[in-house]
N, C-alpha and C. Protein backbone atom coordinates (compact mmCIF):
# COMPACT_ATOMS: atom_id res chain seq x y z
N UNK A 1 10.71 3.28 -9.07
CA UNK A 1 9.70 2.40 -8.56
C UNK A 1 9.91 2.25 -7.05
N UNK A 2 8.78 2.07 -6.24
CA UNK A 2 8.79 1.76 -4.98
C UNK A 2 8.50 0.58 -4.57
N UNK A 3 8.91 -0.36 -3.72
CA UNK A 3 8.68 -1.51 -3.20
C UNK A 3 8.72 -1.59 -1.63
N UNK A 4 8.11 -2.67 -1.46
CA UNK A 4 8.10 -3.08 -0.24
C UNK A 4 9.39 -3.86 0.53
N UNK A 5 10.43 -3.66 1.08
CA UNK A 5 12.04 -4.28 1.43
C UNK A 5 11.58 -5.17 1.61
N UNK A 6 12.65 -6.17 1.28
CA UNK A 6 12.58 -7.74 1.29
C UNK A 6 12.56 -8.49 2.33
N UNK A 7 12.95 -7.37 3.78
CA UNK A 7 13.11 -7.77 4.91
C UNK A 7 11.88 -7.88 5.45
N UNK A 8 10.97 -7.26 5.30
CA UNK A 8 9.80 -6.67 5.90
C UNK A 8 8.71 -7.71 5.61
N UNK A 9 8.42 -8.46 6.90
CA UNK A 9 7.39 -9.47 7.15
C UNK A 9 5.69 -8.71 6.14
N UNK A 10 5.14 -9.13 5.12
CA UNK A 10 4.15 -8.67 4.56
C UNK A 10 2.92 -8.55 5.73
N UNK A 11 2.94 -9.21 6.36
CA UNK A 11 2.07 -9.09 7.70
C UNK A 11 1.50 -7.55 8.39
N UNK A 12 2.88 -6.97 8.03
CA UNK A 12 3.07 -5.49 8.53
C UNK A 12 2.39 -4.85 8.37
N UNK A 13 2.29 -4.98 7.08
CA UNK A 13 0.96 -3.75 6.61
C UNK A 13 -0.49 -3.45 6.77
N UNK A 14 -0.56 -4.63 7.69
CA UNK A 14 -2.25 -4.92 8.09
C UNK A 14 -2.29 -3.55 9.22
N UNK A 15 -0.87 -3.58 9.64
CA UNK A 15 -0.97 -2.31 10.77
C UNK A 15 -1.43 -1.12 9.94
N UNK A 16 -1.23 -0.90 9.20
CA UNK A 16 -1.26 0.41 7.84
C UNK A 16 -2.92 0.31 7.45
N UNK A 17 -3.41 -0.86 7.52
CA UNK A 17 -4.96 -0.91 7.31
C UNK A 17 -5.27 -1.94 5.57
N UNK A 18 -3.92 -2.16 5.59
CA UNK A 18 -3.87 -2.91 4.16
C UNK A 18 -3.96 -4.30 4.22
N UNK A 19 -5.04 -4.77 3.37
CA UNK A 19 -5.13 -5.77 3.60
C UNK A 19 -5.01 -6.92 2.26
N UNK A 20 -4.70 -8.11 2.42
CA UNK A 20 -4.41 -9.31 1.71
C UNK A 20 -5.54 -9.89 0.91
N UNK A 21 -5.93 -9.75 -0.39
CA UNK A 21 -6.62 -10.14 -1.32
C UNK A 21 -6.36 -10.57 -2.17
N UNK A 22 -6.86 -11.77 -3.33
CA UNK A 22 -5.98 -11.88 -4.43
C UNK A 22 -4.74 -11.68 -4.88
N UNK A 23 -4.00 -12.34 -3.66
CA UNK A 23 -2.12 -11.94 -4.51
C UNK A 23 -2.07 -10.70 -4.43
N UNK A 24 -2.90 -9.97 -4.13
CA UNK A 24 -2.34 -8.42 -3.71
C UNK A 24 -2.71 -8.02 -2.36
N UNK A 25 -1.95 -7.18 -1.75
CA UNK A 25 -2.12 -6.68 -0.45
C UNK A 25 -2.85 -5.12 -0.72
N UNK A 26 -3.56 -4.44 -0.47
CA UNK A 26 -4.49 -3.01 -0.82
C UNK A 26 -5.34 -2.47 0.30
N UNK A 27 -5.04 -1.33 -0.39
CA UNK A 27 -5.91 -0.49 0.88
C UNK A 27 -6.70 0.05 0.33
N UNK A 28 -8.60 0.35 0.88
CA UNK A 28 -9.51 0.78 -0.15
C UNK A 28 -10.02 2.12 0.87
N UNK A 29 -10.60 2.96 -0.13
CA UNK A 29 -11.09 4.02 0.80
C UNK A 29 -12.52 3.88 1.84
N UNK A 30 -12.08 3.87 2.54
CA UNK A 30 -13.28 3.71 3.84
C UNK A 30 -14.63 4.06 3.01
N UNK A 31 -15.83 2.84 3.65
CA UNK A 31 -16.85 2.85 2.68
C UNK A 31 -16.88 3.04 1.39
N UNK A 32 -16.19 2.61 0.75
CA UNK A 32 -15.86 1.77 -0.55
C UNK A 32 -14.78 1.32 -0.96
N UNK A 33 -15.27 -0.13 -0.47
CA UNK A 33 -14.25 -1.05 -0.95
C UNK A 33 -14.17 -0.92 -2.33
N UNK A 34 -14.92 -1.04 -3.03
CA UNK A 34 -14.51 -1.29 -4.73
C UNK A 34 -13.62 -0.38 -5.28
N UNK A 35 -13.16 0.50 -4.19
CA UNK A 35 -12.21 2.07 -4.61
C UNK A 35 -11.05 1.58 -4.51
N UNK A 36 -10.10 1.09 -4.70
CA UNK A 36 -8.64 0.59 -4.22
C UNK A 36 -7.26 1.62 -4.48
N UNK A 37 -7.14 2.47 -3.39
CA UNK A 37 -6.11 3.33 -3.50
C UNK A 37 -4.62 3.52 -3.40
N UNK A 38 -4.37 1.43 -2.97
CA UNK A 38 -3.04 1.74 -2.75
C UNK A 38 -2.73 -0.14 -3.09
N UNK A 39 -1.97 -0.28 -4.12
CA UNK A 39 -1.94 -2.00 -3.90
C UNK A 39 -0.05 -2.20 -4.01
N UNK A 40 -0.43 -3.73 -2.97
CA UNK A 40 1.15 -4.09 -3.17
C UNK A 40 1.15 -5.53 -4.10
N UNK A 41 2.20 -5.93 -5.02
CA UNK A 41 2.12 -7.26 -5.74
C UNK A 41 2.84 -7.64 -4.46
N UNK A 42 2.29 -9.30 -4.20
CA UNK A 42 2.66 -10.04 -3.40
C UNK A 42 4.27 -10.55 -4.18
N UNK A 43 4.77 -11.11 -5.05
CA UNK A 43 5.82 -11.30 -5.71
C UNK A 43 6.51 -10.42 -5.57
N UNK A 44 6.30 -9.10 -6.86
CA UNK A 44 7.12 -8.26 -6.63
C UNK A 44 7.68 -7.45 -5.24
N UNK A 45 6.57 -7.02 -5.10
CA UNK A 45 6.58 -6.16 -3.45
C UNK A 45 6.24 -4.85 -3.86
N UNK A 46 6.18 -4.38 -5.27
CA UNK A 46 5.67 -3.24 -5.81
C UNK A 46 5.33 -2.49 -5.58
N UNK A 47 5.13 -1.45 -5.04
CA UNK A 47 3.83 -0.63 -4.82
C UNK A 47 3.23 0.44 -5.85
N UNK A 48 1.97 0.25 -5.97
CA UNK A 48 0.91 1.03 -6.61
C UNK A 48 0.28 1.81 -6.54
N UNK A 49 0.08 2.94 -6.79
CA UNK A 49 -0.98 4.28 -6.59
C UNK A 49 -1.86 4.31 -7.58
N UNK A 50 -3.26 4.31 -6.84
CA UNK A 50 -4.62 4.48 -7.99
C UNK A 50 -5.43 5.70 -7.44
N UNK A 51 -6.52 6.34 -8.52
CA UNK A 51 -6.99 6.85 -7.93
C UNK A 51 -6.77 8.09 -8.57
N UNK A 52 -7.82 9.16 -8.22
CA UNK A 52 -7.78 10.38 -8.51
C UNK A 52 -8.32 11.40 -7.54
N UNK A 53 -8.36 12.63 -7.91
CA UNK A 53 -9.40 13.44 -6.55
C UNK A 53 -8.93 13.09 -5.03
N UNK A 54 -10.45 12.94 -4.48
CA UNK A 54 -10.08 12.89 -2.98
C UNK A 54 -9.51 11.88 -2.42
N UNK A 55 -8.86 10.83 -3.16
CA UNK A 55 -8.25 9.49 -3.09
C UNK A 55 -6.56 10.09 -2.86
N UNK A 56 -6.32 11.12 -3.59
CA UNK A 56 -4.98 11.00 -3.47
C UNK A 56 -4.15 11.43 -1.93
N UNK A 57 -4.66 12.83 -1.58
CA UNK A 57 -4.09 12.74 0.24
C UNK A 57 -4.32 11.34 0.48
N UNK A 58 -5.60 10.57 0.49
CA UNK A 58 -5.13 9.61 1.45
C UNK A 58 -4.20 8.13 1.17
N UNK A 59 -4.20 8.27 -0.37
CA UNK A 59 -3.07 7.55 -0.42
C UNK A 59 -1.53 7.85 -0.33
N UNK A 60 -1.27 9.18 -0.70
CA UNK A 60 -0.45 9.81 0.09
C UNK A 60 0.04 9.80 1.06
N UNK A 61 -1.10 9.79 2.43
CA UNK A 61 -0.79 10.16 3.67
C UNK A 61 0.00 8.37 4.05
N UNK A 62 -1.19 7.54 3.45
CA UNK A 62 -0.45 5.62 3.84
C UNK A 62 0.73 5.80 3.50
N UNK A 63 1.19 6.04 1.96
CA UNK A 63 2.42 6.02 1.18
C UNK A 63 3.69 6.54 2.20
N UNK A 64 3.09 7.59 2.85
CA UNK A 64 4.17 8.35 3.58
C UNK A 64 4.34 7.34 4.69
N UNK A 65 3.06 6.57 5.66
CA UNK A 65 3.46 5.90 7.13
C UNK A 65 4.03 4.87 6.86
N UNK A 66 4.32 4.14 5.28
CA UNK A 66 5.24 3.40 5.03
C UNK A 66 6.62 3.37 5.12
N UNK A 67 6.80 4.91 4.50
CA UNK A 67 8.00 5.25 4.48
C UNK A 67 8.72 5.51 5.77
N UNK A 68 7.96 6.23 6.21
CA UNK A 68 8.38 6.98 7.89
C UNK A 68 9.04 5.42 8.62
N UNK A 69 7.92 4.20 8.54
CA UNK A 69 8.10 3.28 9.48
C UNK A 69 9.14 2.34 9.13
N UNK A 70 9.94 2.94 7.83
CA UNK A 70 10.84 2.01 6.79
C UNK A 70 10.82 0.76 6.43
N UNK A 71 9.79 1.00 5.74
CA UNK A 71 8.90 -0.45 5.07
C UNK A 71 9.25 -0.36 3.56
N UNK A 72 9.46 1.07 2.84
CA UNK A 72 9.77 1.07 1.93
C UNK A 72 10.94 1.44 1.01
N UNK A 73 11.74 1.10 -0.46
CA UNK A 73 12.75 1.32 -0.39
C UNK A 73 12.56 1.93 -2.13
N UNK A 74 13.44 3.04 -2.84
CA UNK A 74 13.55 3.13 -4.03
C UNK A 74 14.15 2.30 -5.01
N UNK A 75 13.64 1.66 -5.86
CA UNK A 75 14.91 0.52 -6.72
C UNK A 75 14.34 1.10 -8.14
């Protein structure tokens, strides 16, 4: 499972384009919101992959500027 480190102000991810909804933080694919390709649980810190087709590079590509910017950790 992947999560978000415990250190890491949730704020952060607005830089990533993710944004704070319902107890979850998510990122939707440009011109459609109702598409949600990437969610974090606010509690847990979780992270989620949805999606199929042309959704996946780009949740991919976020998944990765998380990692790169070490936001995220394996547990």
């Amino acid at each position: 499972m992947l999560k978000i480190k415990d250190d890491v102000d949730l704020k952060e991810l607005e830089k990533f384009g993710i944004k704070n909804r319902f107890g979850f933080f998510y990122k939707s694919k440009p011109k459609e919101k109702e598409v949600i390709e990437l969610e974090i649980d606010l509690n847990t810190r979780e992270v989620k992959m949805a999606g199929l087709g042309d959704l996946f590079h780009t949740r991919e590509d976020t998944l990765y500027e998380l990692i790169k910017a070490d936001l995220v950790e394996k547990v």
